[in-house]
N, C-alpha and C. Protein backbone atom coordinates (compact mmCIF):
# COMPACT_ATOMS: atom_id res chain seq x y z
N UNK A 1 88.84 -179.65 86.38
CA UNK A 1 89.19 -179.03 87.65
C UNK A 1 89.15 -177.51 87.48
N UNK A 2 88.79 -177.33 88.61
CA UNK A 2 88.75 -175.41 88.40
C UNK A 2 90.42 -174.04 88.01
N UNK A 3 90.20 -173.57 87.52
CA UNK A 3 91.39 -172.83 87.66
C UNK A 3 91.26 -171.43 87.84
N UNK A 4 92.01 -170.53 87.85
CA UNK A 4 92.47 -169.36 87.85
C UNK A 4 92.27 -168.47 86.19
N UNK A 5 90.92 -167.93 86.21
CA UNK A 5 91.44 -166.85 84.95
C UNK A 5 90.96 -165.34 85.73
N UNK A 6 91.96 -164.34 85.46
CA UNK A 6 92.44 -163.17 86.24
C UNK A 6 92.08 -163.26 88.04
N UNK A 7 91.38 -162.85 88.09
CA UNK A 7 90.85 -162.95 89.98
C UNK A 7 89.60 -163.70 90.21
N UNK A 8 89.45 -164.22 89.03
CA UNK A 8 88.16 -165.15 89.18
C UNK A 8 87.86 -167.11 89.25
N UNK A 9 87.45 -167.95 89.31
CA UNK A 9 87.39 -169.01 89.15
C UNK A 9 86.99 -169.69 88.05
N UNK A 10 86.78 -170.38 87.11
CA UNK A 10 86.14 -171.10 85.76
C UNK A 10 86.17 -171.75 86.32
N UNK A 11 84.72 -172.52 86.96
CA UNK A 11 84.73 -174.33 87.24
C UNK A 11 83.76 -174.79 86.59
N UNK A 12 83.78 -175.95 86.31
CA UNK A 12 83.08 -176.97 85.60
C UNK A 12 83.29 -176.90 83.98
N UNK A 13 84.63 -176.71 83.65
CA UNK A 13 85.08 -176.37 82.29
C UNK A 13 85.74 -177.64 82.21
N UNK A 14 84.85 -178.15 80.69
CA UNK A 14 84.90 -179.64 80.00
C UNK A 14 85.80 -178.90 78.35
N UNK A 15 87.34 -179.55 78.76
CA UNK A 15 88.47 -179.31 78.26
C UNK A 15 88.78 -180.08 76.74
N UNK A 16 87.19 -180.63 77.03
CA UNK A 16 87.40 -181.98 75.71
C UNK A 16 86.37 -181.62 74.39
N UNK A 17 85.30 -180.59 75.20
CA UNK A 17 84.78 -179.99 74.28
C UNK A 17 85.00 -178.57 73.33
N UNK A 18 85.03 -178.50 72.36
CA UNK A 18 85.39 -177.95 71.54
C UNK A 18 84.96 -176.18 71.86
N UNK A 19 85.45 -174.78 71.62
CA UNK A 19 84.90 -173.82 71.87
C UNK A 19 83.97 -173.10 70.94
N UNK A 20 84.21 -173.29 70.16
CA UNK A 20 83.40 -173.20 68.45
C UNK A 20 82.89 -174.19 68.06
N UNK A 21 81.48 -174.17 67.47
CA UNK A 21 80.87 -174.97 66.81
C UNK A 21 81.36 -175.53 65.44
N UNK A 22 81.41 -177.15 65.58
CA UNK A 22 81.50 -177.68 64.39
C UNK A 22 80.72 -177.47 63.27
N UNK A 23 81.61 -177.53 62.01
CA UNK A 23 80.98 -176.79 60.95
C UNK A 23 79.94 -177.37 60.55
N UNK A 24 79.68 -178.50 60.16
CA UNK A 24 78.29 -178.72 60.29
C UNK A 24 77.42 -178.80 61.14
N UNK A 25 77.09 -178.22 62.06
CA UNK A 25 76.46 -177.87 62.97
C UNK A 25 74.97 -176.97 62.25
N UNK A 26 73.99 -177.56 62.59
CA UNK A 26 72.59 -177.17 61.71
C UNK A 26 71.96 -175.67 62.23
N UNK A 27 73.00 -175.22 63.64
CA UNK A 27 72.26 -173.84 63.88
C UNK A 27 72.46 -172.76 63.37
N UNK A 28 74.26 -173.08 62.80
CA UNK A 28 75.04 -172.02 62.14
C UNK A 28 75.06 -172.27 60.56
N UNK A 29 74.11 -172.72 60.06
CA UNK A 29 74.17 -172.88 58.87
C UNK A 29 74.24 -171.74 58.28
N UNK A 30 74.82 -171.42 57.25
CA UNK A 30 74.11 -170.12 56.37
C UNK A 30 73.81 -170.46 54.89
N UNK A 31 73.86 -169.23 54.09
CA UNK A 31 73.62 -169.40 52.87
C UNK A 31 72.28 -169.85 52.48
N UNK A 32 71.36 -169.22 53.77
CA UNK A 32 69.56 -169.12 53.07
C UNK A 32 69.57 -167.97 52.52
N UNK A 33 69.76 -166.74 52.86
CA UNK A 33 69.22 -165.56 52.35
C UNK A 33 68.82 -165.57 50.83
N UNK A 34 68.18 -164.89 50.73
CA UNK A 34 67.59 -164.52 48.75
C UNK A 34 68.16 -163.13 48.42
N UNK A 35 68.13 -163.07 47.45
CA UNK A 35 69.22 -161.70 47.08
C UNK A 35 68.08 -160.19 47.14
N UNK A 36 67.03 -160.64 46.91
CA UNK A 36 65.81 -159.47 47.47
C UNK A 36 66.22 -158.98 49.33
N UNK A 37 66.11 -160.12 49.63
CA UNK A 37 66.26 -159.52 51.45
C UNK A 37 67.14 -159.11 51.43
N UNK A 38 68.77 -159.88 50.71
CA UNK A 38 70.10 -159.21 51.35
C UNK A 38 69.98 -157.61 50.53
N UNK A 39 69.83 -157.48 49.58
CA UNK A 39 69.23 -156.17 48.88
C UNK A 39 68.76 -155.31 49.96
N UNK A 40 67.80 -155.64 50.53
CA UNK A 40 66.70 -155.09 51.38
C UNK A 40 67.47 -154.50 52.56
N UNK A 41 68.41 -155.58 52.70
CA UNK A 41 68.70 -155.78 54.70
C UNK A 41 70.34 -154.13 54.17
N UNK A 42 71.06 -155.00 52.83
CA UNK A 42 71.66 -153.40 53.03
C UNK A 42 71.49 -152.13 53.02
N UNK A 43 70.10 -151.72 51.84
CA UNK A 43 69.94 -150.74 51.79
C UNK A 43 68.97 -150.07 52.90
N UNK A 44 68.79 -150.82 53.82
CA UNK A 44 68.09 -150.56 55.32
C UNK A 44 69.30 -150.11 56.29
N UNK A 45 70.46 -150.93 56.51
CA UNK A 45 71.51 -150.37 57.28
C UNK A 45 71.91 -149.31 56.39
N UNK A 46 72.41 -148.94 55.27
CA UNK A 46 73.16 -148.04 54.77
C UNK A 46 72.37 -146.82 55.19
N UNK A 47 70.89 -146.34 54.82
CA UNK A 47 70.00 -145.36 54.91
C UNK A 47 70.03 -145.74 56.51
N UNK A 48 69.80 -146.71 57.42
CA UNK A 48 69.86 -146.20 59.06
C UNK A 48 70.84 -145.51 59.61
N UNK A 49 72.29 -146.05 59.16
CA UNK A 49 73.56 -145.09 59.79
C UNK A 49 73.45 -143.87 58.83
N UNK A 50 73.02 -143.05 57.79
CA UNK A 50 73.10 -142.25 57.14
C UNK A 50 72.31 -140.62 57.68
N UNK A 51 70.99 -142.08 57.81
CA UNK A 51 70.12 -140.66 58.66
C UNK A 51 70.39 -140.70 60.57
N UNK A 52 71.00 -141.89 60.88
CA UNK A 52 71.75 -141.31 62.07
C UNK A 52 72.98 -140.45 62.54
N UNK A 53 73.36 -140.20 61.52
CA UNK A 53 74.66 -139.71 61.14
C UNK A 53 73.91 -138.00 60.87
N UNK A 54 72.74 -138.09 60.30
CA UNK A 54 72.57 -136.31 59.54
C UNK A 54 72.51 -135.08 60.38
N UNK A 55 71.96 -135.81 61.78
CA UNK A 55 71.93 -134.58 62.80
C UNK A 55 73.46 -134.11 63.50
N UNK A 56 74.42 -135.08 63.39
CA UNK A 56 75.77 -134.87 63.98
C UNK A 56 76.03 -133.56 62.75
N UNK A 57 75.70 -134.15 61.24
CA UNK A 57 76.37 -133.63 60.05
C UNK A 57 75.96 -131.94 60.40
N UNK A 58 74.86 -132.00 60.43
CA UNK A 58 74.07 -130.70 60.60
C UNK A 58 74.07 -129.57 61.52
N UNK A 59 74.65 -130.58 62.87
CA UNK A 59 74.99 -129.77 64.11
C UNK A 59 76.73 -129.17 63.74
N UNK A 60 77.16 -129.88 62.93
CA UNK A 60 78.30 -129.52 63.01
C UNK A 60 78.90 -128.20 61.75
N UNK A 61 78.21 -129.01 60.42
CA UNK A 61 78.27 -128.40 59.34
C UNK A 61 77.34 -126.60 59.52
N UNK A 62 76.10 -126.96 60.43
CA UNK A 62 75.43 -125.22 60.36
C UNK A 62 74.34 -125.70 59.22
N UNK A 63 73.31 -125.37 59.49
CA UNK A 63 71.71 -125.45 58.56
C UNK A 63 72.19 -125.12 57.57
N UNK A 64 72.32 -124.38 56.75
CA UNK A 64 72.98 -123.36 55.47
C UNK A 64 73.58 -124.54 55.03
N UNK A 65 74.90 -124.73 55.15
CA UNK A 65 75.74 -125.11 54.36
C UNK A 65 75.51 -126.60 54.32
N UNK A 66 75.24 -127.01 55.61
CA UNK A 66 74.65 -128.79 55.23
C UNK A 66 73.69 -129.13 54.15
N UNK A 67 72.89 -127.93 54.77
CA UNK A 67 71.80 -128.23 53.75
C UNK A 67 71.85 -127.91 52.22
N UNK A 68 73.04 -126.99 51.59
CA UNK A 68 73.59 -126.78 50.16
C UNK A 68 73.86 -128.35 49.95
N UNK A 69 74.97 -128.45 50.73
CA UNK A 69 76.29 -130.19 50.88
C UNK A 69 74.76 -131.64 50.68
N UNK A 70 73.91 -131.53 51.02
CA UNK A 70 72.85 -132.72 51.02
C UNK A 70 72.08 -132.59 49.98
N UNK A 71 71.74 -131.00 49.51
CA UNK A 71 71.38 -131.38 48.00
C UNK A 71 72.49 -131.02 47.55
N UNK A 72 73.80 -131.29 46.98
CA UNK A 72 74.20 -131.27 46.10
C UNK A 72 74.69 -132.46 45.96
N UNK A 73 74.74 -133.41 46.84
CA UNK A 73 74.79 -134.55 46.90
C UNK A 73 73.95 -135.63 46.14
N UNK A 74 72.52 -134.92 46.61
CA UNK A 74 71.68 -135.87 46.35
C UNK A 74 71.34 -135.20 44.53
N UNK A 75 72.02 -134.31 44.04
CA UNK A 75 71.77 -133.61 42.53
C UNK A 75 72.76 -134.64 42.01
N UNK A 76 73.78 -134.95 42.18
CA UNK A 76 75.09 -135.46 41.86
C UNK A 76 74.50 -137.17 42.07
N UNK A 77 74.24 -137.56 42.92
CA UNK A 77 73.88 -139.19 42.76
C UNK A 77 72.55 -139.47 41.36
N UNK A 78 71.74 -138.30 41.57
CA UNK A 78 71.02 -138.48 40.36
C UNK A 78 70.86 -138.32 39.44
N UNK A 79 72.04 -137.58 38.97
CA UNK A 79 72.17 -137.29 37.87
C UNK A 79 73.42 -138.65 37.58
N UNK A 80 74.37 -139.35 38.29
CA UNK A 80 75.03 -140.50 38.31
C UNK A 80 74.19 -141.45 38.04
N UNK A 81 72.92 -141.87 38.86
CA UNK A 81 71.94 -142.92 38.57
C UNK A 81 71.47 -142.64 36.90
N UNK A 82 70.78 -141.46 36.71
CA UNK A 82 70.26 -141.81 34.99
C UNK A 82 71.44 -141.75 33.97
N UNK A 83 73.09 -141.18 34.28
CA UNK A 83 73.79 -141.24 33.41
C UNK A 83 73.90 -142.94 33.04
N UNK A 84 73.88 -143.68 34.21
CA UNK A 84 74.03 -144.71 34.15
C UNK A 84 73.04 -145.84 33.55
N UNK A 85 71.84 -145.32 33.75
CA UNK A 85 70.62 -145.94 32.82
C UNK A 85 70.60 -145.36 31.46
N UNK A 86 70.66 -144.35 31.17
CA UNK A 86 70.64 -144.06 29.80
C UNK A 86 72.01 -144.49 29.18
N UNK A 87 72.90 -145.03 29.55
CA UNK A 87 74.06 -145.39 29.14
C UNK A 87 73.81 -146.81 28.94
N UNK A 88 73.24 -147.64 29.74
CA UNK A 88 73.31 -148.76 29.41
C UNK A 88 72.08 -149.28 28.46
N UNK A 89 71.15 -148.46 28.33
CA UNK A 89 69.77 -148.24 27.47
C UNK A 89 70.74 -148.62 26.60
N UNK A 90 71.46 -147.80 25.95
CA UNK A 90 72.39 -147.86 24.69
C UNK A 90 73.15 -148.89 23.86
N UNK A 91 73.49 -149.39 25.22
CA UNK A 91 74.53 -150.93 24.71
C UNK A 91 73.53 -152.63 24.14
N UNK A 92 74.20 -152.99 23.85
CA UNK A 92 73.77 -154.19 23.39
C UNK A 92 72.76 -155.08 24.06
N UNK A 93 72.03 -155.71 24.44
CA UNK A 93 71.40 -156.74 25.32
C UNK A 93 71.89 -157.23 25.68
N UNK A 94 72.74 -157.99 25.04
CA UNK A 94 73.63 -159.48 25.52
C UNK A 94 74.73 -158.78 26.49
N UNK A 95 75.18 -158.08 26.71
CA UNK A 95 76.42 -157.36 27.15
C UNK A 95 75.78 -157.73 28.80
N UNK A 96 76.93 -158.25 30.06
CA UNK A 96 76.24 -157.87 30.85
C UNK A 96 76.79 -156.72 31.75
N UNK A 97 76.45 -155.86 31.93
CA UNK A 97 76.93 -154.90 32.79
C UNK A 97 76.01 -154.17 33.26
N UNK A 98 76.98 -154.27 35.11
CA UNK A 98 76.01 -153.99 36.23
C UNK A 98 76.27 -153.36 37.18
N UNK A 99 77.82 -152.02 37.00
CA UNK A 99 77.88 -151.18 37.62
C UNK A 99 78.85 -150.37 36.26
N UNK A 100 79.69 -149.30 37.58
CA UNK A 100 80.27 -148.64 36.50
C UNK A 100 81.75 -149.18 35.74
N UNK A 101 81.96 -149.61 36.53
CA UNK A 101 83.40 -150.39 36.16
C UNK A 101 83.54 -151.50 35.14
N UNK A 102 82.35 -152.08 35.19
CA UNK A 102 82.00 -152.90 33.87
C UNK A 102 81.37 -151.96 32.46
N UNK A 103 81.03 -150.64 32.98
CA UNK A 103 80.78 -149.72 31.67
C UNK A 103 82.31 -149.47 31.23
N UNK A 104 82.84 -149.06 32.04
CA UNK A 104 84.04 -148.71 31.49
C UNK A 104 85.03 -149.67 30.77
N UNK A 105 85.01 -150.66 31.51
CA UNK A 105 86.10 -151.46 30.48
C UNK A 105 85.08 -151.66 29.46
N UNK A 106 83.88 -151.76 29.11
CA UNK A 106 83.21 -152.02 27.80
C UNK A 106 83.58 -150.48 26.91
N UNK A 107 83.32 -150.08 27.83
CA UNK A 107 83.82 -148.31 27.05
C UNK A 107 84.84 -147.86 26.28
N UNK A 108 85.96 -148.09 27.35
CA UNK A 108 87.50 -147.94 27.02
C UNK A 108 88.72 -149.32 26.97
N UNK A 109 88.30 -150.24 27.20
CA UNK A 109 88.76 -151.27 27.36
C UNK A 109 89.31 -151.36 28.63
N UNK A 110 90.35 -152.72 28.51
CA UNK A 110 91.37 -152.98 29.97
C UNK A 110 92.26 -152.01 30.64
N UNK A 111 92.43 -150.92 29.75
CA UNK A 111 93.69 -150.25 29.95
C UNK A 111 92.75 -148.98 30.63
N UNK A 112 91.90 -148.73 30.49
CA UNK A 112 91.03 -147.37 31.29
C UNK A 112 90.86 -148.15 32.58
């Protein structure tokens, strides 16, 4: 039967069916992706809001100084990226570590 939601009508609302799909339900499946695409698909959003973001940065920050703040940024991530390859060049094979936080407890142990 029809009812009342705010000033409007809902009719033909079947009270027996569920509002969310049951979990096995074959449309909402997930857990296809491959770790290449999900790779892919973040570092595509991260770099889209980044460089949508640079003209606010720029309008706001002033040409000059943004533009010091973006390379020193981008001096500082790369010199982070090869500390981090030549660091792990170093360690063992078998070891697995795959950011920095796993260098470090291999580094300094639990307590760093």
């Amino acid at each position: 039967s029809p009812y009342i939601i705010g000033n409007r009508f809902a009719a033909n609302v079947n009270e027996s069916q569920p509002l969310l799909p049951e979990e096995n339900n074959e449309q909402f499946s997930g857990g296809k992706m491959s770790l290449p695409f999900g790779v892919f698909n973040l570092i595509t959003t991260v770099m889209g809001a980044g460089l949508l973001s640079l003209p606010y940065a720029f309008s706001i920050g002033g040409l000059i100084p943004a533009s010091i703040a973006l390379l020193s940024i981008l001096i500082l991530s790369l010199f982070s990226g090869n500390l981090l390859v030549d660091t792990l060049s170093l360690l063992p094979k078998s070891l697995k570590v795959f950011n920095f936080e796993d260098l470090l407890i291999y580094s300094y142990g639990i307590v760093a």
